[in-house]
PDB file of N, CA and C in Angstrom:
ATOM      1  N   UNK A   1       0.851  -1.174   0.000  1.00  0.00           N
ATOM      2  CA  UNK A   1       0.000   0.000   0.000  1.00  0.00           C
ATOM      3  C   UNK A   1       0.895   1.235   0.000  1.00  0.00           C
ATOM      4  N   UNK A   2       0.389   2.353  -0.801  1.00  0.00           N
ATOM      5  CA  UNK A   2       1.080   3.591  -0.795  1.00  0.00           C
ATOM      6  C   UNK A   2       0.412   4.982  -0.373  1.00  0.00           C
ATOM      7  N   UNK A   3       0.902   5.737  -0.494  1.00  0.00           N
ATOM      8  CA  UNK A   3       0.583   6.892   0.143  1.00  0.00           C
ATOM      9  C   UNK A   3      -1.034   7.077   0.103  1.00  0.00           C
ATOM     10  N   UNK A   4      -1.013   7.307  -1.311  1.00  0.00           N
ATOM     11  CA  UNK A   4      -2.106   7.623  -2.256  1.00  0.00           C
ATOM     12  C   UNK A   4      -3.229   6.694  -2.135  1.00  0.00           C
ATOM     13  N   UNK A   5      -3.105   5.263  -2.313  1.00  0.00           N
ATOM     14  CA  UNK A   5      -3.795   4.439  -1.905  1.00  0.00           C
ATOM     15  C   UNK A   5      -4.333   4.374  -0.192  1.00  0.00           C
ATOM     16  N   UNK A   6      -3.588   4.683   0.944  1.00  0.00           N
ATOM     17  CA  UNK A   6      -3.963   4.804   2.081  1.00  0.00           C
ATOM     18  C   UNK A   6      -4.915   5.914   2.241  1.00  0.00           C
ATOM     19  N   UNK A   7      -4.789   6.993   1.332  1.00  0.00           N
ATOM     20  CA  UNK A   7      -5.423   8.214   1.734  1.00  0.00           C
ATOM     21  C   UNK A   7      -6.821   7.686   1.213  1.00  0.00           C
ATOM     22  N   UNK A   8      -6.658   7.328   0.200  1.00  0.00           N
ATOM     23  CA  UNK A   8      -8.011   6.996  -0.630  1.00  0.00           C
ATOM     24  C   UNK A   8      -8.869   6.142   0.244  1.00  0.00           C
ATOM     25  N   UNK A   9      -8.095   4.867   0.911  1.00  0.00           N
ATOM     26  CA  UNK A   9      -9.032   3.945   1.548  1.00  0.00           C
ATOM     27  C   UNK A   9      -9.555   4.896   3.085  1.00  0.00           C
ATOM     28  N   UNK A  10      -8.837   5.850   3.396  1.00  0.00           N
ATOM     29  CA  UNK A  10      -8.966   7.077   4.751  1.00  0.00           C
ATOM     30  C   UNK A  10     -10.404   7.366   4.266  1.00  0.00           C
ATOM     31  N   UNK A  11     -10.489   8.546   2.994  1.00  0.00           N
ATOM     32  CA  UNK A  11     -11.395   8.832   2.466  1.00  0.00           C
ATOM     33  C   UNK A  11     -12.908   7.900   2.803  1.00  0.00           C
ATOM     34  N   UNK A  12     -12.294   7.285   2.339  1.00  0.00           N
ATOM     35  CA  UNK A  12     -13.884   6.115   2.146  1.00  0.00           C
ATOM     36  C   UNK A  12     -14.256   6.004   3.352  1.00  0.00           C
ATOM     37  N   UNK A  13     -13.347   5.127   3.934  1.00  0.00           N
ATOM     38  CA  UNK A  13     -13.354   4.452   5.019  1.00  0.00           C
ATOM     39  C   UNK A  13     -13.869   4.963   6.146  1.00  0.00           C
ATOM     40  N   UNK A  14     -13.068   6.488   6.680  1.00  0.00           N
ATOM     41  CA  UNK A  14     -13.343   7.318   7.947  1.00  0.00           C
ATOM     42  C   UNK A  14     -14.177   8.489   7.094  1.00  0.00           C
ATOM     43  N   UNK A  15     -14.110   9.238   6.136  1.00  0.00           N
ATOM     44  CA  UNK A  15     -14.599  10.571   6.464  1.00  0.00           C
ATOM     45  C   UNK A  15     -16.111  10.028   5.473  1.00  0.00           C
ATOM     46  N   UNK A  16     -16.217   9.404   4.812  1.00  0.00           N
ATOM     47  CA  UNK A  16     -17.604   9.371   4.105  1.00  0.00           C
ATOM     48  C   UNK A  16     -18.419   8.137   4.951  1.00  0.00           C
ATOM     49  N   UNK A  17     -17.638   7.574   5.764  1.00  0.00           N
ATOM     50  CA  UNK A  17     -18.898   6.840   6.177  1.00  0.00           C
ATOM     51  C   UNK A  17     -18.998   7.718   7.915  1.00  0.00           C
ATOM     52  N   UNK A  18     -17.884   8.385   8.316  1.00  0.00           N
ATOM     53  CA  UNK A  18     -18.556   9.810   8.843  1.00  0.00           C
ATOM     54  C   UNK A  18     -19.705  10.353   8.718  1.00  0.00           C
ATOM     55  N   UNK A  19     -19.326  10.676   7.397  1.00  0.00           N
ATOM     56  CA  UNK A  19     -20.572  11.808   7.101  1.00  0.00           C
ATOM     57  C   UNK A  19     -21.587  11.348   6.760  1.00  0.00           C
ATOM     58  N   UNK A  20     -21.810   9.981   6.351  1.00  0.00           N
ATOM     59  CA  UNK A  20     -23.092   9.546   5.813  1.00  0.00           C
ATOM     60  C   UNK A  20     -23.964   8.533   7.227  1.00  0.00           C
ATOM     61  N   UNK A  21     -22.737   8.540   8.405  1.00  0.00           N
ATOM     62  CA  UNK A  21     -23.263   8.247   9.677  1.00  0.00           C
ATOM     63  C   UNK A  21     -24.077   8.742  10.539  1.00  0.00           C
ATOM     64  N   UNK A  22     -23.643   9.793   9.989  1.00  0.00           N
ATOM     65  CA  UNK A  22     -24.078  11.050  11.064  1.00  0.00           C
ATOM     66  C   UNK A  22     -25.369  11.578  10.173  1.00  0.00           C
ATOM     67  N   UNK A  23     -25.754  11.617   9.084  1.00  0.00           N
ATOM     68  CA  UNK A  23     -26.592  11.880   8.405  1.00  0.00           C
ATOM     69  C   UNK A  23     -27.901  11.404   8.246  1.00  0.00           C
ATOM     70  N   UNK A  24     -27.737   9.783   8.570  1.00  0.00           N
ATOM     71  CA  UNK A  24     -28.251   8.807   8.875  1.00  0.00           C
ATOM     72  C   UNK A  24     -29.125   8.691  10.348  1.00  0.00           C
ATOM     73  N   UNK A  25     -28.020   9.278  11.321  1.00  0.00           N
ATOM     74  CA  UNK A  25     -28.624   9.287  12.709  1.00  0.00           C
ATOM     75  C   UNK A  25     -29.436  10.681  12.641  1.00  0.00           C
ATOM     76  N   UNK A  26     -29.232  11.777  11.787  1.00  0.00           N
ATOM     77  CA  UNK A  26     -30.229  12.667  11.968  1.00  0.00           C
ATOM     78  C   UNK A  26     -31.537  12.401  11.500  1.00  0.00           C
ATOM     79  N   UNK A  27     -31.601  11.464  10.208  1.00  0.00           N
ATOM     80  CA  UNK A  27     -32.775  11.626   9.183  1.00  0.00           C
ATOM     81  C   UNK A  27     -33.410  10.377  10.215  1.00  0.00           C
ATOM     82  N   UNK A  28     -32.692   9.515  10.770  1.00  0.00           N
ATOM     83  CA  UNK A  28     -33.402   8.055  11.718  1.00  0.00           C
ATOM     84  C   UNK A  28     -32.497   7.485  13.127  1.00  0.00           C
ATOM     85  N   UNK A  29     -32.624   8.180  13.978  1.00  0.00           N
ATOM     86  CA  UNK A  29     -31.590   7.954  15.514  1.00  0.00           C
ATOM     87  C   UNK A  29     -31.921   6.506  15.487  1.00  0.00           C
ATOM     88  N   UNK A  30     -30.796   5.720  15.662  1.00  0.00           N
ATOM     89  CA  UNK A  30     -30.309   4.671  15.786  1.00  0.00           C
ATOM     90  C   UNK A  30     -30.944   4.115  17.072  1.00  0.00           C
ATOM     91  N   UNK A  31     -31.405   2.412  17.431  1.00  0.00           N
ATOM     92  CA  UNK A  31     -31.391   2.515  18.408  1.00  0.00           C
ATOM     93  C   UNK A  31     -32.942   1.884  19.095  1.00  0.00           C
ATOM     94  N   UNK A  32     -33.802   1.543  20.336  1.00  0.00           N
ATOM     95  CA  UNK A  32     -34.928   1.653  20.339  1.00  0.00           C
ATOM     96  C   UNK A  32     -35.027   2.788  21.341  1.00  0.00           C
ATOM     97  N   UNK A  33     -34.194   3.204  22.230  1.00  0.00           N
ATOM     98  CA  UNK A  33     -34.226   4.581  22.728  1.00  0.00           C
ATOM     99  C   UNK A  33     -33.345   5.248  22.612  1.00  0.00           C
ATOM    100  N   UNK A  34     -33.198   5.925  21.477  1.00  0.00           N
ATOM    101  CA  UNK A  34     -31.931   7.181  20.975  1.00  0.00           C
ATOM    102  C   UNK A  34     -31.434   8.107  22.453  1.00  0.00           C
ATOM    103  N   UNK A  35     -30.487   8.229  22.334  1.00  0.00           N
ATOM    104  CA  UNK A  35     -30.231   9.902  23.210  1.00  0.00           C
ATOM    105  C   UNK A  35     -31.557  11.016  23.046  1.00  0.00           C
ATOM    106  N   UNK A  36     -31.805  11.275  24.135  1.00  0.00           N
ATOM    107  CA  UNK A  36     -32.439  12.763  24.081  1.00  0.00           C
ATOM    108  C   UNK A  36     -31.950  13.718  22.974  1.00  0.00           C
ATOM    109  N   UNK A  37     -31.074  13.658  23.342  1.00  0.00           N
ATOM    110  CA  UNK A  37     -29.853  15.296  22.344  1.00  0.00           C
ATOM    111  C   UNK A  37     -30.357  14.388  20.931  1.00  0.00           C
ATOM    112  N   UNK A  38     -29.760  13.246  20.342  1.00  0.00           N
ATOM    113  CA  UNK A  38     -30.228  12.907  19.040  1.00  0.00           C
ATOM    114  C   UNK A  38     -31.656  12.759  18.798  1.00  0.00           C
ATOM    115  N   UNK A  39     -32.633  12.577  19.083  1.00  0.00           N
ATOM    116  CA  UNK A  39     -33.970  12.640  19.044  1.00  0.00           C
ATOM    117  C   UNK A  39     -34.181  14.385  18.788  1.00  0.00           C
ATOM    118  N   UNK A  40     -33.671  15.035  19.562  1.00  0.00           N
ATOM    119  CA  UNK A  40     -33.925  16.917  19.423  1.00  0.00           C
ATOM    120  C   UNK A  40     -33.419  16.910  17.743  1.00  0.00           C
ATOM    121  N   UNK A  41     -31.809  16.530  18.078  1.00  0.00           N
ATOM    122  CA  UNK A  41     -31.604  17.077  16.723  1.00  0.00           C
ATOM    123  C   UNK A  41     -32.407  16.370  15.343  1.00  0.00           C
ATOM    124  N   UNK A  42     -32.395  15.331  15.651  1.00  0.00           N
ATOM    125  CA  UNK A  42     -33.335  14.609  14.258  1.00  0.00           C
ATOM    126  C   UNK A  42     -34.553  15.605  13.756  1.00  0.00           C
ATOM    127  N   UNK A  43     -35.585  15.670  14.959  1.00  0.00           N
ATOM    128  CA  UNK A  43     -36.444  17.053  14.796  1.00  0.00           C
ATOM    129  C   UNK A  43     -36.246  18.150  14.374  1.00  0.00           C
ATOM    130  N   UNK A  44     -35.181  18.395  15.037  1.00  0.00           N
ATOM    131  CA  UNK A  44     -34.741  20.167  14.125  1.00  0.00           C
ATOM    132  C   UNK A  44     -34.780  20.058  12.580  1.00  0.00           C
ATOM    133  N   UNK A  45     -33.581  18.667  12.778  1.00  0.00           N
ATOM    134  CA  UNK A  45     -32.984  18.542  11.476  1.00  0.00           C
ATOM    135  C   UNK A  45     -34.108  18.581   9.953  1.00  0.00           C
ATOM    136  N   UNK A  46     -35.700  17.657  10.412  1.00  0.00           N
ATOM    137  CA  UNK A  46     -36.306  16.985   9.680  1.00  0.00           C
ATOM    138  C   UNK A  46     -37.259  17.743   9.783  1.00  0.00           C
ATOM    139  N   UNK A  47     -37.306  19.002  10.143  1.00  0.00           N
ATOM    140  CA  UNK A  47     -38.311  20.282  10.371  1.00  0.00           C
ATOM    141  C   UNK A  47     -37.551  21.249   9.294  1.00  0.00           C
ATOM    142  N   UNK A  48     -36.248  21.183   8.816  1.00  0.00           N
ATOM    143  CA  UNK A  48     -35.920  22.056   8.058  1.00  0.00           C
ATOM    144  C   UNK A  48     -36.396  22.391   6.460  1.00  0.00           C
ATOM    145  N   UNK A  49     -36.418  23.092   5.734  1.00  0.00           N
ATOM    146  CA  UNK A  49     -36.621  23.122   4.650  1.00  0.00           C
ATOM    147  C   UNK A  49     -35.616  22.406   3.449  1.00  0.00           C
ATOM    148  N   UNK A  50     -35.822  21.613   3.057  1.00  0.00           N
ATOM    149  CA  UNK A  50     -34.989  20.974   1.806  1.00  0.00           C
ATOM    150  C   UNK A  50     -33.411  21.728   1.863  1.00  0.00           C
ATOM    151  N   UNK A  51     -33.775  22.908   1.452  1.00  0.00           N
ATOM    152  CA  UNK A  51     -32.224  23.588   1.260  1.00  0.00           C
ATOM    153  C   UNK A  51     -31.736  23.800   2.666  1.00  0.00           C
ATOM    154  N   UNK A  52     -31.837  24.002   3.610  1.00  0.00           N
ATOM    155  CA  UNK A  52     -31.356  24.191   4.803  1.00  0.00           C
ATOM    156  C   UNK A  52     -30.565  22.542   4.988  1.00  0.00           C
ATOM    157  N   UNK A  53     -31.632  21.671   5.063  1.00  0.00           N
ATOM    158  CA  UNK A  53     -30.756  20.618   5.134  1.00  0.00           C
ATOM    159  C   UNK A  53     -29.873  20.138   3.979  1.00  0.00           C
ATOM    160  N   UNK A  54     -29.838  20.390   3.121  1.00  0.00           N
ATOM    161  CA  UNK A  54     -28.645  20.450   2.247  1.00  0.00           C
ATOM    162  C   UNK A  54     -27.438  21.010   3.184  1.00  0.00           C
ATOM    163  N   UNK A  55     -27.787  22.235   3.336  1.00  0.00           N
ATOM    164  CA  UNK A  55     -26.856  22.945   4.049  1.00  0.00           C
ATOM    165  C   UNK A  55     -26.171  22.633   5.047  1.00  0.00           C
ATOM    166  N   UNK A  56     -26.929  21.646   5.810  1.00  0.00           N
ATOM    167  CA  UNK A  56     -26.412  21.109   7.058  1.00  0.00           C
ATOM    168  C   UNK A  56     -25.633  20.213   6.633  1.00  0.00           C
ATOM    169  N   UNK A  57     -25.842  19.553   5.274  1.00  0.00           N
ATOM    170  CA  UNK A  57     -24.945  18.100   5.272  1.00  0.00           C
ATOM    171  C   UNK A  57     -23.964  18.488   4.918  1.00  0.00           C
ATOM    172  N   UNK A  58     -24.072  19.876   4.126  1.00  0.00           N
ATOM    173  CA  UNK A  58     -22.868  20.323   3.168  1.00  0.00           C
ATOM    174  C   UNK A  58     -21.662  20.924   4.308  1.00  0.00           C
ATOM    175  N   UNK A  59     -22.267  21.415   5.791  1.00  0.00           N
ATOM    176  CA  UNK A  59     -21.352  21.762   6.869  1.00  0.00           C
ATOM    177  C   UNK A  59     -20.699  20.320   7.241  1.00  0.00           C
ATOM    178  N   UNK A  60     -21.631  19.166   7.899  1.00  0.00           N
ATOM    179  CA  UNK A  60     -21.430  18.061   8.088  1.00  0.00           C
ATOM    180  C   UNK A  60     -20.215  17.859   7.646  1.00  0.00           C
ATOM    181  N   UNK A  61     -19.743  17.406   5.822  1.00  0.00           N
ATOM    182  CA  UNK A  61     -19.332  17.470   4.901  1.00  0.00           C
ATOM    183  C   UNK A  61     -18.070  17.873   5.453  1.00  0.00           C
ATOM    184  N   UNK A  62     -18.067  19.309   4.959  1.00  0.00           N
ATOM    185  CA  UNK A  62     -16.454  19.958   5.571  1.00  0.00           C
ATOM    186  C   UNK A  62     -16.067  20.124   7.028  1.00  0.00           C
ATOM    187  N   UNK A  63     -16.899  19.593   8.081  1.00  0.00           N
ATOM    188  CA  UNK A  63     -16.343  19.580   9.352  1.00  0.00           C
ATOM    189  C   UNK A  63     -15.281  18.493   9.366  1.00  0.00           C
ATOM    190  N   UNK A  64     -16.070  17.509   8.800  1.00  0.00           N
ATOM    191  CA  UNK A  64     -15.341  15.918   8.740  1.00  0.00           C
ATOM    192  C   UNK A  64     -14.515  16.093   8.286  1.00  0.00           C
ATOM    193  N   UNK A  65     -14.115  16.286   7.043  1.00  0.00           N
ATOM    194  CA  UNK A  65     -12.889  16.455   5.920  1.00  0.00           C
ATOM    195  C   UNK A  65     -11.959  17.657   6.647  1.00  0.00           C
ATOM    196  N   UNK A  66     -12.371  18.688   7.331  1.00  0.00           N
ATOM    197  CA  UNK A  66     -11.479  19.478   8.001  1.00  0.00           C
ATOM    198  C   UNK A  66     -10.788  18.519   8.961  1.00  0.00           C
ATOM    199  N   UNK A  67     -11.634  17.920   9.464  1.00  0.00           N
ATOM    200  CA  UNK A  67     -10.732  17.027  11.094  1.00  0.00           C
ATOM    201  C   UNK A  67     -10.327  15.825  10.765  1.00  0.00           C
ATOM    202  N   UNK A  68     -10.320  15.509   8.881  1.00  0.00           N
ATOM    203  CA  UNK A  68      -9.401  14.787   8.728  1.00  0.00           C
ATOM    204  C   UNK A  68      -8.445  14.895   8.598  1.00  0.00           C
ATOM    205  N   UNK A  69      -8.198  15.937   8.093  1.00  0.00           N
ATOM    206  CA  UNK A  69      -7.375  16.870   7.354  1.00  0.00           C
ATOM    207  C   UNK A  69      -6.385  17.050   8.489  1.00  0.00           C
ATOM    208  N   UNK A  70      -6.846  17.570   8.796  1.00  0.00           N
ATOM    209  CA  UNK A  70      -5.785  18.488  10.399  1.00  0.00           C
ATOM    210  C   UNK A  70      -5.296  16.760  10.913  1.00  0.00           C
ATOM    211  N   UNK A  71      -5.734  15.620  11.418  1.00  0.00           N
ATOM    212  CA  UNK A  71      -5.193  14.701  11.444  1.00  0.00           C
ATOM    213  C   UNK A  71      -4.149  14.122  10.892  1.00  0.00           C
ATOM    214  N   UNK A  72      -4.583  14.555   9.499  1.00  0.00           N
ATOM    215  CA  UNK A  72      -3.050  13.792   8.399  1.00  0.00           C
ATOM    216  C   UNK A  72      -2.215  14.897   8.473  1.00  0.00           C
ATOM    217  N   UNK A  73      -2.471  16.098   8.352  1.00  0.00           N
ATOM    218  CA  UNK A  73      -1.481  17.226   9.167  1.00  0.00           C
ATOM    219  C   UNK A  73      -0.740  16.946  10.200  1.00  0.00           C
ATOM    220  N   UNK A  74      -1.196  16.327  10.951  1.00  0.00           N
ATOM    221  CA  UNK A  74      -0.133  15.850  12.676  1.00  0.00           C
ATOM    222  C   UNK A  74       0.631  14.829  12.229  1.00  0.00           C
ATOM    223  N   UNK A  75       0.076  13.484  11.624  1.00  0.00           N
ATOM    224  CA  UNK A  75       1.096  12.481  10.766  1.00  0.00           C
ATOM    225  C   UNK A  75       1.830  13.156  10.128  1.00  0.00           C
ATOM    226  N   UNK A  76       1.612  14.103   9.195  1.00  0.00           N
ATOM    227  CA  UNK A  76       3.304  14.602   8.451  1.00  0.00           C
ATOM    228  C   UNK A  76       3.512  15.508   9.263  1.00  0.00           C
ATOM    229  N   UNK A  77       3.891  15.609  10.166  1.00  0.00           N
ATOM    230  CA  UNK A  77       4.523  16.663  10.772  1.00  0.00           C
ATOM    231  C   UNK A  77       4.402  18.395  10.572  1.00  0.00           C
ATOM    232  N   UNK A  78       3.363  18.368   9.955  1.00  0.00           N
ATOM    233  CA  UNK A  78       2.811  19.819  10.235  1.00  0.00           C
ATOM    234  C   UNK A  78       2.633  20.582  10.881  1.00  0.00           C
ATOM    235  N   UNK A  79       1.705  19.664  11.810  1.00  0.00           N
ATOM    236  CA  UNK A  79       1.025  20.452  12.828  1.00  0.00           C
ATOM    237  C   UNK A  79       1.443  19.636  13.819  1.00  0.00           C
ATOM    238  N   UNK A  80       1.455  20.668  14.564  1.00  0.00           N
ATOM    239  CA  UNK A  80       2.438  20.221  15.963  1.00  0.00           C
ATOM    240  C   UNK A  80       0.998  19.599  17.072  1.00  0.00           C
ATOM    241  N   UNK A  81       1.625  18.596  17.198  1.00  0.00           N
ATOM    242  CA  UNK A  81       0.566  18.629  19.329  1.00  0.00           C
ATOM    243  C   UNK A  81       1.291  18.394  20.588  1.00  0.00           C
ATOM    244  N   UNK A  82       2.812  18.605  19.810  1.00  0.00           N
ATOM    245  CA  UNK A  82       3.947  18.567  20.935  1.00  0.00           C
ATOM    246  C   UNK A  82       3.997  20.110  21.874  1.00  0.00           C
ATOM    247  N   UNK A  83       4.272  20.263  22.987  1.00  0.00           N
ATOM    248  CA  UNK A  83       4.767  21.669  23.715  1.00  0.00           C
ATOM    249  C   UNK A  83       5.593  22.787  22.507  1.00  0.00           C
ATOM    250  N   UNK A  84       5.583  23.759  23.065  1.00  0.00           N
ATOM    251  CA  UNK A  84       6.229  24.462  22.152  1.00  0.00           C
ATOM    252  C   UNK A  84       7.409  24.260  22.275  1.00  0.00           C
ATOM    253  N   UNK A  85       7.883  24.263  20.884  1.00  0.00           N
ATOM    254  CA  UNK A  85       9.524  24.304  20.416  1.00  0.00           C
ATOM    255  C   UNK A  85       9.868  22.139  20.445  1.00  0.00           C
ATOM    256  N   UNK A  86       9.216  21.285  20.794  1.00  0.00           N
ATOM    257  CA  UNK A  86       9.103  19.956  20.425  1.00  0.00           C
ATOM    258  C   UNK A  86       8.776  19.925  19.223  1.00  0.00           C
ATOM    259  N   UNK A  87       8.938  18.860  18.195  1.00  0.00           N
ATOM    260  CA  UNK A  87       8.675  18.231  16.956  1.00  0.00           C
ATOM    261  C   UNK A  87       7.898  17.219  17.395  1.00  0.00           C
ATOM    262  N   UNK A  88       7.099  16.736  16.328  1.00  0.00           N
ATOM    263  CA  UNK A  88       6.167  15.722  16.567  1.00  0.00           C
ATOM    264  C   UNK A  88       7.152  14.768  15.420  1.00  0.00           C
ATOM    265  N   UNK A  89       7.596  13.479  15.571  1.00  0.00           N
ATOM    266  CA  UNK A  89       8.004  12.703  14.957  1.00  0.00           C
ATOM    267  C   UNK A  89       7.456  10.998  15.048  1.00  0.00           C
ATOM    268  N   UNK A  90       5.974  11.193  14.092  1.00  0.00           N
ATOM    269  CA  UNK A  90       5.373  10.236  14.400  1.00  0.00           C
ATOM    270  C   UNK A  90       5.445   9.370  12.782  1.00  0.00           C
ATOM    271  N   UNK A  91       5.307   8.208  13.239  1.00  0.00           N
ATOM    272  CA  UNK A  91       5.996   7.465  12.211  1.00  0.00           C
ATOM    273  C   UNK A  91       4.533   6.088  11.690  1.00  0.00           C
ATOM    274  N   UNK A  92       4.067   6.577  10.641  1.00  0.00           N
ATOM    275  CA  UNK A  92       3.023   5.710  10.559  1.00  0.00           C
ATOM    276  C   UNK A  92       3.523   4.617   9.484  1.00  0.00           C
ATOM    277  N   UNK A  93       3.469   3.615   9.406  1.00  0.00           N
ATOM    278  CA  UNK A  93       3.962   2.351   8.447  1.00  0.00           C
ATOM    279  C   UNK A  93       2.928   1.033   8.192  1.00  0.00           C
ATOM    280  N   UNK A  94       2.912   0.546   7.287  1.00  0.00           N
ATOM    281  CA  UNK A  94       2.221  -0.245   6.882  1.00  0.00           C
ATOM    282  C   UNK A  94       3.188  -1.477   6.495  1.00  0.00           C
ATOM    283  N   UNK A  95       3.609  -2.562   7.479  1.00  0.00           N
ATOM    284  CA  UNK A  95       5.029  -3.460   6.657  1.00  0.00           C
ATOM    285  C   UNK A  95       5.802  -2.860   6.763  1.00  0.00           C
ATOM    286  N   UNK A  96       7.001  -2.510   6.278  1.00  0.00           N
ATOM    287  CA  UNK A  96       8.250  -1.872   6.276  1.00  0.00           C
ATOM    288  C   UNK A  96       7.795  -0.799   5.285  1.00  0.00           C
ATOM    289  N   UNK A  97       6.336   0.051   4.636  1.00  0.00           N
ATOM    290  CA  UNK A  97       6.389   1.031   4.065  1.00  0.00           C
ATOM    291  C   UNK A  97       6.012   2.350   5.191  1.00  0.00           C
ATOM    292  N   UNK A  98       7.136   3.113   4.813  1.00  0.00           N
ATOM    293  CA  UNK A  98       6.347   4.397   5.959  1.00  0.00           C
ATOM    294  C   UNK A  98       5.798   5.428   4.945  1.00  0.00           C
ATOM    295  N   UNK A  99       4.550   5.443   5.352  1.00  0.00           N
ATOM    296  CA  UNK A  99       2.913   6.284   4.411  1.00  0.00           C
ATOM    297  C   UNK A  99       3.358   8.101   4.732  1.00  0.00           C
ATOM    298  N   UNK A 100       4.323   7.933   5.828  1.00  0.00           N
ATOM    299  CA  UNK A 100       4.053   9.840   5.893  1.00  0.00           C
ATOM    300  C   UNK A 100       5.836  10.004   6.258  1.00  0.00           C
ATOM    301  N   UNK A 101       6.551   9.616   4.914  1.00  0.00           N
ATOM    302  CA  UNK A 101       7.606   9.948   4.773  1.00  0.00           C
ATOM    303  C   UNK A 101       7.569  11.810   4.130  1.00  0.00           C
ATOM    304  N   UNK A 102       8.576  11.835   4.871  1.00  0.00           N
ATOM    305  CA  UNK A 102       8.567  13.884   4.454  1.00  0.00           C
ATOM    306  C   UNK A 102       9.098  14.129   3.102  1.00  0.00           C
ATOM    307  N   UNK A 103       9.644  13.381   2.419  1.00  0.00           N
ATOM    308  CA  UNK A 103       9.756  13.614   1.422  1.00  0.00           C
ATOM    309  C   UNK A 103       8.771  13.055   0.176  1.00  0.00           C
ATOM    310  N   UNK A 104       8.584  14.042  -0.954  1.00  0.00           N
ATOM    311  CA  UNK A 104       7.480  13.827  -1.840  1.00  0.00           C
ATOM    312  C   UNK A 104       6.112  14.417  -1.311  1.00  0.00           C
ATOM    313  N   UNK A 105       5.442  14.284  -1.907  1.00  0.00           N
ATOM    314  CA  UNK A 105       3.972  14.506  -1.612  1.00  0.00           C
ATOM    315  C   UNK A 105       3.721  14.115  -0.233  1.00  0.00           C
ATOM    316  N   UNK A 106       2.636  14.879   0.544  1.00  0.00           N
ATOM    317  CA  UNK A 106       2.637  14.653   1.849  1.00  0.00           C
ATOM    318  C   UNK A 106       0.812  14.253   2.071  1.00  0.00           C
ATOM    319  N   UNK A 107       0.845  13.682   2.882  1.00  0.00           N
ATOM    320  CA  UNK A 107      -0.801  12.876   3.119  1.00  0.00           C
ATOM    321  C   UNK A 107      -1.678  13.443   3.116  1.00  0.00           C
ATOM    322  N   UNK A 108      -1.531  14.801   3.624  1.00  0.00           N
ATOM    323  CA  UNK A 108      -2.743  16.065   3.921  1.00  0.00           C
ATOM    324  C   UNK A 108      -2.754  16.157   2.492  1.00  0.00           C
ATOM    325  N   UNK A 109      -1.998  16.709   1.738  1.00  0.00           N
ATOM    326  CA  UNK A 109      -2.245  17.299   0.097  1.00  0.00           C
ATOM    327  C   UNK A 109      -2.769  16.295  -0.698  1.00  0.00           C
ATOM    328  N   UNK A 110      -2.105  15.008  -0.721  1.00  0.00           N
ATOM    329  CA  UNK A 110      -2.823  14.004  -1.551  1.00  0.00           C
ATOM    330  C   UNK A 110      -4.372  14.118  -0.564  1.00  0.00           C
ATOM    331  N   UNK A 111      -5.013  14.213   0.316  1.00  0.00           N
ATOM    332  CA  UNK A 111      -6.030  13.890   0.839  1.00  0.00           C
ATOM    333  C   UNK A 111      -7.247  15.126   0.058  1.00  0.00           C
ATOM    334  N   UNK A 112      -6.256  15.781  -0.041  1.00  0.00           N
ATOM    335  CA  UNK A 112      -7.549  17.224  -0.571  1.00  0.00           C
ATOM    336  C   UNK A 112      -7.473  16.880  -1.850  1.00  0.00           C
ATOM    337  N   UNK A 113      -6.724  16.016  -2.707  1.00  0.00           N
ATOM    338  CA  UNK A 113      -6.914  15.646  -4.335  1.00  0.00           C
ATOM    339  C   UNK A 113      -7.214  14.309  -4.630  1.00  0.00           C
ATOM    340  N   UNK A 114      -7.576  13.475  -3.778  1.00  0.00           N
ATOM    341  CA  UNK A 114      -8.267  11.760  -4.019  1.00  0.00           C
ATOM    342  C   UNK A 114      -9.649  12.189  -4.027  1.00  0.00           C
TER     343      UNK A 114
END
């Protein structure tokens, strides 16, 4: 498996069945007694007008892909979650391939173009 290929199966895998999870629990709360809080929001949600809920999925949408994003950001060493002035040197591998080598294309960028 390679870079490109990991990001892709990320994609699928975590942020669209994310978003189509969560989409799911609004339009039908999971469950034979949902959470309170998910039962409210289902209502809000299914009280909205067509385009509003578009709107909501379309936030849904880029919340997910943002906090994936910023994730594969911390794997390549972007973004820090070390103290200040620490490096984050986290080393993700699949077999002897490491997926968020610093050189070449980096996981966050391939992630915004799969």
């Amino acid at each position: 498996m390679d870079k490109v290929e990991f990001t892709k199966i990320i994609k699928e895998i975590v942020s669209q069945s994310a978003i189509e999870g969560t989409l799911e629990n609004l339009y039908d709360p999971p469950g034979r007694n949902p959470d309170q809080q998910l039962k409210e929001q289902s209502e809000w949600f299914k009280a909205l007008d067509p385009n509003d809920r578009e709107m909501v999925s379309k936030v849904i949408s880029e919340a997910v892909h943002e906090s994936v994003f910023g994730f594969l950001c911390v794997l390549d060493g972007v973004r820090t979650i070390s103290d200040a002035g620490e490096s984050n040197d986290l080393n993700l591998s699949i077999g002897n391939v490491r997926l968020n080598e610093t050189s070449g294309e980096l996981l966050h960028d391939i992630y915004k173009n799969v």
